[in-house]
C-alpha atoms as a PDB file:
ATOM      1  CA  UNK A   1       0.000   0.000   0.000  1.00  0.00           C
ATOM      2  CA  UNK A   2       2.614   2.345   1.123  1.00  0.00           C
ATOM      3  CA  UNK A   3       4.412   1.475  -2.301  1.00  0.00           C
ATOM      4  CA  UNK A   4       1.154   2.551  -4.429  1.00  0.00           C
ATOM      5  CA  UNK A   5       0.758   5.981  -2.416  1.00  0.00           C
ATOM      6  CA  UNK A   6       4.463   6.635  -3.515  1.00  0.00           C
ATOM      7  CA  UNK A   7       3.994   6.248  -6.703  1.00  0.00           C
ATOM      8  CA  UNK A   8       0.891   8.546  -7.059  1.00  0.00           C
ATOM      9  CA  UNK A   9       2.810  11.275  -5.120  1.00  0.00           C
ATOM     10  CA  UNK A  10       5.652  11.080  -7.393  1.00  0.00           C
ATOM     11  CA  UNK A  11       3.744  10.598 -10.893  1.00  0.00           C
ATOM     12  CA  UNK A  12       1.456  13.572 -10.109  1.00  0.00           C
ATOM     13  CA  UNK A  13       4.777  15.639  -9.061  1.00  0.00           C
ATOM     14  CA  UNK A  14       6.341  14.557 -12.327  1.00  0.00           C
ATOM     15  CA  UNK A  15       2.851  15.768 -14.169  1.00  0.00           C
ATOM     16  CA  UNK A  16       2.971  18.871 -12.411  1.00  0.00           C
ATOM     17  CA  UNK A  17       6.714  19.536 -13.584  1.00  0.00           C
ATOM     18  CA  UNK A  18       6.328  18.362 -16.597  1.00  0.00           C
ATOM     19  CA  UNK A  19       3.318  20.703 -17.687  1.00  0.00           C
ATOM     20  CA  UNK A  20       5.884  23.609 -15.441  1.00  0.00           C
ATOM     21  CA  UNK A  21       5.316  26.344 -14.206  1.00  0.00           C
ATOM     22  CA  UNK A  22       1.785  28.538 -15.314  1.00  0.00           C
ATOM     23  CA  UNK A  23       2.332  32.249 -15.182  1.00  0.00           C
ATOM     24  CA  UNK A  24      -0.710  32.964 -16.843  1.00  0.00           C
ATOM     25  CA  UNK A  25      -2.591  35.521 -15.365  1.00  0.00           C
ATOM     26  CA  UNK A  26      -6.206  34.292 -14.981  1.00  0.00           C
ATOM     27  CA  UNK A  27      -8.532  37.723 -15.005  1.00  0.00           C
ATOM     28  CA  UNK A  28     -12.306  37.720 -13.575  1.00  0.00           C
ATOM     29  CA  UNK A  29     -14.394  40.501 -13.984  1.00  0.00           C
ATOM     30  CA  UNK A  30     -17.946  41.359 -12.878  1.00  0.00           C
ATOM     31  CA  UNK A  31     -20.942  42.820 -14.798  1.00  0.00           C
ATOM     32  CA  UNK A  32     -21.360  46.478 -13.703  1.00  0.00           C
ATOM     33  CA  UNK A  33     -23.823  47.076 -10.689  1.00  0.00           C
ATOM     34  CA  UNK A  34     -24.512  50.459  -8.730  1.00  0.00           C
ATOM     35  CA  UNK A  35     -23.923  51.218  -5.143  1.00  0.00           C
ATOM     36  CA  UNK A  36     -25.152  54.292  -3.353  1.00  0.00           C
ATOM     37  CA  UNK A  37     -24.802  55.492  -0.058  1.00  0.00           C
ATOM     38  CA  UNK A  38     -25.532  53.155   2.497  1.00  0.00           C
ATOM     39  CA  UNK A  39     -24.055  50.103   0.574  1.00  0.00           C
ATOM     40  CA  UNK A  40     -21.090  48.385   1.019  1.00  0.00           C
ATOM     41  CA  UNK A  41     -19.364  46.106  -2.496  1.00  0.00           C
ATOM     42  CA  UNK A  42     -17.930  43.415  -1.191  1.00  0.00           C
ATOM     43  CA  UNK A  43     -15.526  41.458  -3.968  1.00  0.00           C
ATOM     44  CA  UNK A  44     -14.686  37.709  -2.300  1.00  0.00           C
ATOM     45  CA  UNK A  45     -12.494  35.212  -3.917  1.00  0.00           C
ATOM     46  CA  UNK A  46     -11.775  31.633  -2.400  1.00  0.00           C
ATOM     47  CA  UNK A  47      -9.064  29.398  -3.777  1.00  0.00           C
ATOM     48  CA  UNK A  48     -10.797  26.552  -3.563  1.00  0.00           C
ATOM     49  CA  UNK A  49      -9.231  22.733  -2.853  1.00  0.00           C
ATOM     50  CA  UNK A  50      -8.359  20.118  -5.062  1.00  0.00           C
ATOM     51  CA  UNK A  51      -8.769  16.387  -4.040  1.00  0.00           C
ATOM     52  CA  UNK A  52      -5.955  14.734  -2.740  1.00  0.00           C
ATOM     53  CA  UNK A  53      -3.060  13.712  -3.591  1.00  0.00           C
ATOM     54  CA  UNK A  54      -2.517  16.516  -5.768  1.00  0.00           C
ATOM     55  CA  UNK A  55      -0.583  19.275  -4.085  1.00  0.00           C
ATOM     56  CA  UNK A  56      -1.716  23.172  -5.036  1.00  0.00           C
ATOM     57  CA  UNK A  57       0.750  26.549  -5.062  1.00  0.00           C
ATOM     58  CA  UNK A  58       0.184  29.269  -3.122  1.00  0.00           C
ATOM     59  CA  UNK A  59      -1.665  31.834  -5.244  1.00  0.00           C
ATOM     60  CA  UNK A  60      -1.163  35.336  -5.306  1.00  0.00           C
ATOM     61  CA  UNK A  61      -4.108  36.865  -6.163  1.00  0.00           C
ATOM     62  CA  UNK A  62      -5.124  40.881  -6.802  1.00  0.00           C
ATOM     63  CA  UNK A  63      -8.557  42.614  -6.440  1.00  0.00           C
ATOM     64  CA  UNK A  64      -9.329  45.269  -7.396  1.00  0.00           C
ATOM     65  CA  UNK A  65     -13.097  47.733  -7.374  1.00  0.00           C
ATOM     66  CA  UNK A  66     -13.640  49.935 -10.721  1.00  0.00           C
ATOM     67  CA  UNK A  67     -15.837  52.247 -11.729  1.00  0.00           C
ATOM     68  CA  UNK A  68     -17.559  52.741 -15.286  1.00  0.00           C
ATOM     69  CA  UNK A  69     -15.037  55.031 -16.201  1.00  0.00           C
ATOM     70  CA  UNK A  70     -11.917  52.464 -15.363  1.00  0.00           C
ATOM     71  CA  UNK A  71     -10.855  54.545 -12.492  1.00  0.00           C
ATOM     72  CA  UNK A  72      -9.715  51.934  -9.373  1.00  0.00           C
ATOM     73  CA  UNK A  73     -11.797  52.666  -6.736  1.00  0.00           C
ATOM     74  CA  UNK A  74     -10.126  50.310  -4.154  1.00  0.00           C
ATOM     75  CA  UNK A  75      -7.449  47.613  -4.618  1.00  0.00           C
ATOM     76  CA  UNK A  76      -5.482  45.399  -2.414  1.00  0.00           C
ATOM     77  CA  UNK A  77      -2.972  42.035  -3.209  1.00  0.00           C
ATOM     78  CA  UNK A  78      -2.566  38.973  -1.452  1.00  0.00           C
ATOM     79  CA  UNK A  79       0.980  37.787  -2.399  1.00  0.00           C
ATOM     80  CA  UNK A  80       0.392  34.071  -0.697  1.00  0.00           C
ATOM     81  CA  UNK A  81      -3.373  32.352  -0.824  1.00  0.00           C
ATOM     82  CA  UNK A  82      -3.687  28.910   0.399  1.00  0.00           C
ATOM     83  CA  UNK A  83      -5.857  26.445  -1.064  1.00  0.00           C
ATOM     84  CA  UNK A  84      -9.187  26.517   0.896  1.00  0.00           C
ATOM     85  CA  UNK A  85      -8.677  30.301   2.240  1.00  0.00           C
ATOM     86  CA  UNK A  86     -10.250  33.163   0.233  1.00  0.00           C
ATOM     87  CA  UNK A  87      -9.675  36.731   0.344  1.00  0.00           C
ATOM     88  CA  UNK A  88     -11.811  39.956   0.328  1.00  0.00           C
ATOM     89  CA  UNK A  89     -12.621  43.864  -0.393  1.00  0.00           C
ATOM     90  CA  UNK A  90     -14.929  46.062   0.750  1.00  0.00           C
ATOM     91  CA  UNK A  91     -15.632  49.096  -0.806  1.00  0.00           C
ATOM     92  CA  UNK A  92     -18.428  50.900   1.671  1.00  0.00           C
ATOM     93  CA  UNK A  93     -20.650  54.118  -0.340  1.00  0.00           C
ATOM     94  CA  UNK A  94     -20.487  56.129   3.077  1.00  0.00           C
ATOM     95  CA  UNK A  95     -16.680  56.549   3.373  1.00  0.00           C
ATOM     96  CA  UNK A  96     -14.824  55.661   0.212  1.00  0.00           C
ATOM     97  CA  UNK A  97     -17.118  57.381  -2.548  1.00  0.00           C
ATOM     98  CA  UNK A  98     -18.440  60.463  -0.082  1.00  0.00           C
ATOM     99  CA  UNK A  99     -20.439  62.788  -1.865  1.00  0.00           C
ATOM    100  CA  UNK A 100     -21.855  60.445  -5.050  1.00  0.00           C
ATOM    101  CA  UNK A 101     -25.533  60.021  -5.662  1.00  0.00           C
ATOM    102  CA  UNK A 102     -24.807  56.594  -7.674  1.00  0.00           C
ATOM    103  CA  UNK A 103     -21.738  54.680  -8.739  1.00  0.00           C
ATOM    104  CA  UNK A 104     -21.371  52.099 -10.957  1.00  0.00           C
ATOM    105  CA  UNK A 105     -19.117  49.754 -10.357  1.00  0.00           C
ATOM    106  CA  UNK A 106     -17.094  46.519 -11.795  1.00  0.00           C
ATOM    107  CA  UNK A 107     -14.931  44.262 -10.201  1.00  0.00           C
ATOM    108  CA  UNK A 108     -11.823  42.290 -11.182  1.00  0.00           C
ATOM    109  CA  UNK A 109     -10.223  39.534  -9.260  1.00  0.00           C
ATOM    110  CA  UNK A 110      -7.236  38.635 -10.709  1.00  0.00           C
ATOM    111  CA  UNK A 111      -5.308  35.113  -9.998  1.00  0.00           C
ATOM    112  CA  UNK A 112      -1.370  34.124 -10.642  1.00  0.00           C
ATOM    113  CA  UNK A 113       0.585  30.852 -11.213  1.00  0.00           C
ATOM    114  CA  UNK A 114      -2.719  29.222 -12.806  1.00  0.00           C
ATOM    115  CA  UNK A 115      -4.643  28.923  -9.698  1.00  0.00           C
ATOM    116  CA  UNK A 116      -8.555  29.123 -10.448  1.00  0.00           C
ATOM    117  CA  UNK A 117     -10.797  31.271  -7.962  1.00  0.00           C
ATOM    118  CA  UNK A 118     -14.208  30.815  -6.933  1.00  0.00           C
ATOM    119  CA  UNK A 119     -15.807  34.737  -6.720  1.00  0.00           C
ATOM    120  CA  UNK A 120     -18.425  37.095  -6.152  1.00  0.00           C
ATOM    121  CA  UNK A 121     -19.559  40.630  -6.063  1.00  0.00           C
ATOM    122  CA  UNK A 122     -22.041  41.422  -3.210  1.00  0.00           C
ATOM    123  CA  UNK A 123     -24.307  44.830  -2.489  1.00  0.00           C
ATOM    124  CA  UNK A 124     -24.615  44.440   1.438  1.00  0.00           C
ATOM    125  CA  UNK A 125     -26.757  47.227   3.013  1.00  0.00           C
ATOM    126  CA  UNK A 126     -24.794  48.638   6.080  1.00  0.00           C
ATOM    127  CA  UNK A 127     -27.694  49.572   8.087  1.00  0.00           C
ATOM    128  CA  UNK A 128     -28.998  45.604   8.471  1.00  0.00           C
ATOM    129  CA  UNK A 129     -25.745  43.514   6.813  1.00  0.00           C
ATOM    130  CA  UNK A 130     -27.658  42.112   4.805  1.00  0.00           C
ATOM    131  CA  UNK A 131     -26.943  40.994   1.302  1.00  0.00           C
ATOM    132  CA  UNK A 132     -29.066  42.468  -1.630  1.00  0.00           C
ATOM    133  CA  UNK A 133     -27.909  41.402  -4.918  1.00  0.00           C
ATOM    134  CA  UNK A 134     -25.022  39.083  -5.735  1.00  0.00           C
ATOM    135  CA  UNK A 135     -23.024  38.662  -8.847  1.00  0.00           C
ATOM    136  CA  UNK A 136     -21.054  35.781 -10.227  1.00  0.00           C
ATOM    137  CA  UNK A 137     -17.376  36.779 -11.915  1.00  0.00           C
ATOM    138  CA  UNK A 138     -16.816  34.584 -14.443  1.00  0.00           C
ATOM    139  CA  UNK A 139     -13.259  33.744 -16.102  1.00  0.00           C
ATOM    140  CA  UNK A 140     -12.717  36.854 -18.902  1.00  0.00           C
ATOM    141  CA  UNK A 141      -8.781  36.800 -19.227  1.00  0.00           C
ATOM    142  CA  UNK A 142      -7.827  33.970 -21.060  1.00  0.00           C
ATOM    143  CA  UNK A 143      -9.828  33.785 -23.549  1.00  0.00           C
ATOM    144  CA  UNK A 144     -11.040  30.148 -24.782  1.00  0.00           C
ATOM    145  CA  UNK A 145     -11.970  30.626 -28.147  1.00  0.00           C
ATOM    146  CA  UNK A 146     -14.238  27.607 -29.356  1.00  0.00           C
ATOM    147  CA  UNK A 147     -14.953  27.260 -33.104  1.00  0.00           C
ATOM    148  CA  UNK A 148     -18.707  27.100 -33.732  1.00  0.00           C
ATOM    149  CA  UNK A 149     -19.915  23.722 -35.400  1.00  0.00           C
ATOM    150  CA  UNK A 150     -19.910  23.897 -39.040  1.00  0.00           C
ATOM    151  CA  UNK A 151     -22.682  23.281 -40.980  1.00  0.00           C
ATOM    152  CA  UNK A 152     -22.780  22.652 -45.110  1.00  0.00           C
ATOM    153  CA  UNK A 153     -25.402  23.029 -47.192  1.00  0.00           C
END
């Protein structure tokens, strides 16, 4: 038994070097929402697990807040995820966009070294915590281009 574990811990370590190292930057974004006053945007992405035996990086991983006009809003980088964790940011109406009636917003999580995240874009109102709209953020950066089936007439 011991022998068979071994050699699954060593082929997928020869797979993983053998496919090396991906740098690829893999870039979620969200669909745009608004937030007023009162609202918090809160972007979450987990690094979700991967059944064992196969053994995952650390991913760095970037988030950032935008508004229609590209301007970053709030950003903040976590050099070193582990598999399972997740990281967050908040970007709260009241003290970070003072003054604005309405701001549209997009939000880009943005994952190194191949890892894939698992995220979301929540509207939480800060008066009762609770969430009013969520938004999936699907994969946007690389492109998978699929040719569409051809058909002959």
């Amino acid at each position: 038994m011991r022998i068979l574990l071994s050699s699954i811990v060593i082929l997928n370590a020869a797979l993983a070097m053998a496919q090396g190292p991906s740098f690829t930057n893999r870039q979620q974004t969200s669909g745009l929402v608004g937030i007023v006053a009162g609202q918090t945007a809160r972007l979450n992405a987990l690094y979700p697990t991967a059944p064992a035996p196969i053994l995952q990086p650390l991913c760095a991983v970037t988030l950032t807040i935008v508004d229609d006009q590209g301007k970053v809003l709030k950003s903040t980088s976590t050099p070193q995820l582990v598999a399972g964790r997740n990281a967050s940011l908040e970007l709260n109406a009241d003290t970070d966009l003072p003054g604005s009636s309405r701001t549209e917003i997009y939000a880009l999580a943005i994952g190194t070294q191949g890892c894939s995240l698992v995220t979301n874009l929540e509207i939480i109102d800060n008066a009762t915590q609770k969430t009013l709209l969520v938004v999936g953020v699907p994969l946007t950066y690389p492109i998978t281009l699929s040719t569409p089936a051809m058909s002959s007439r």
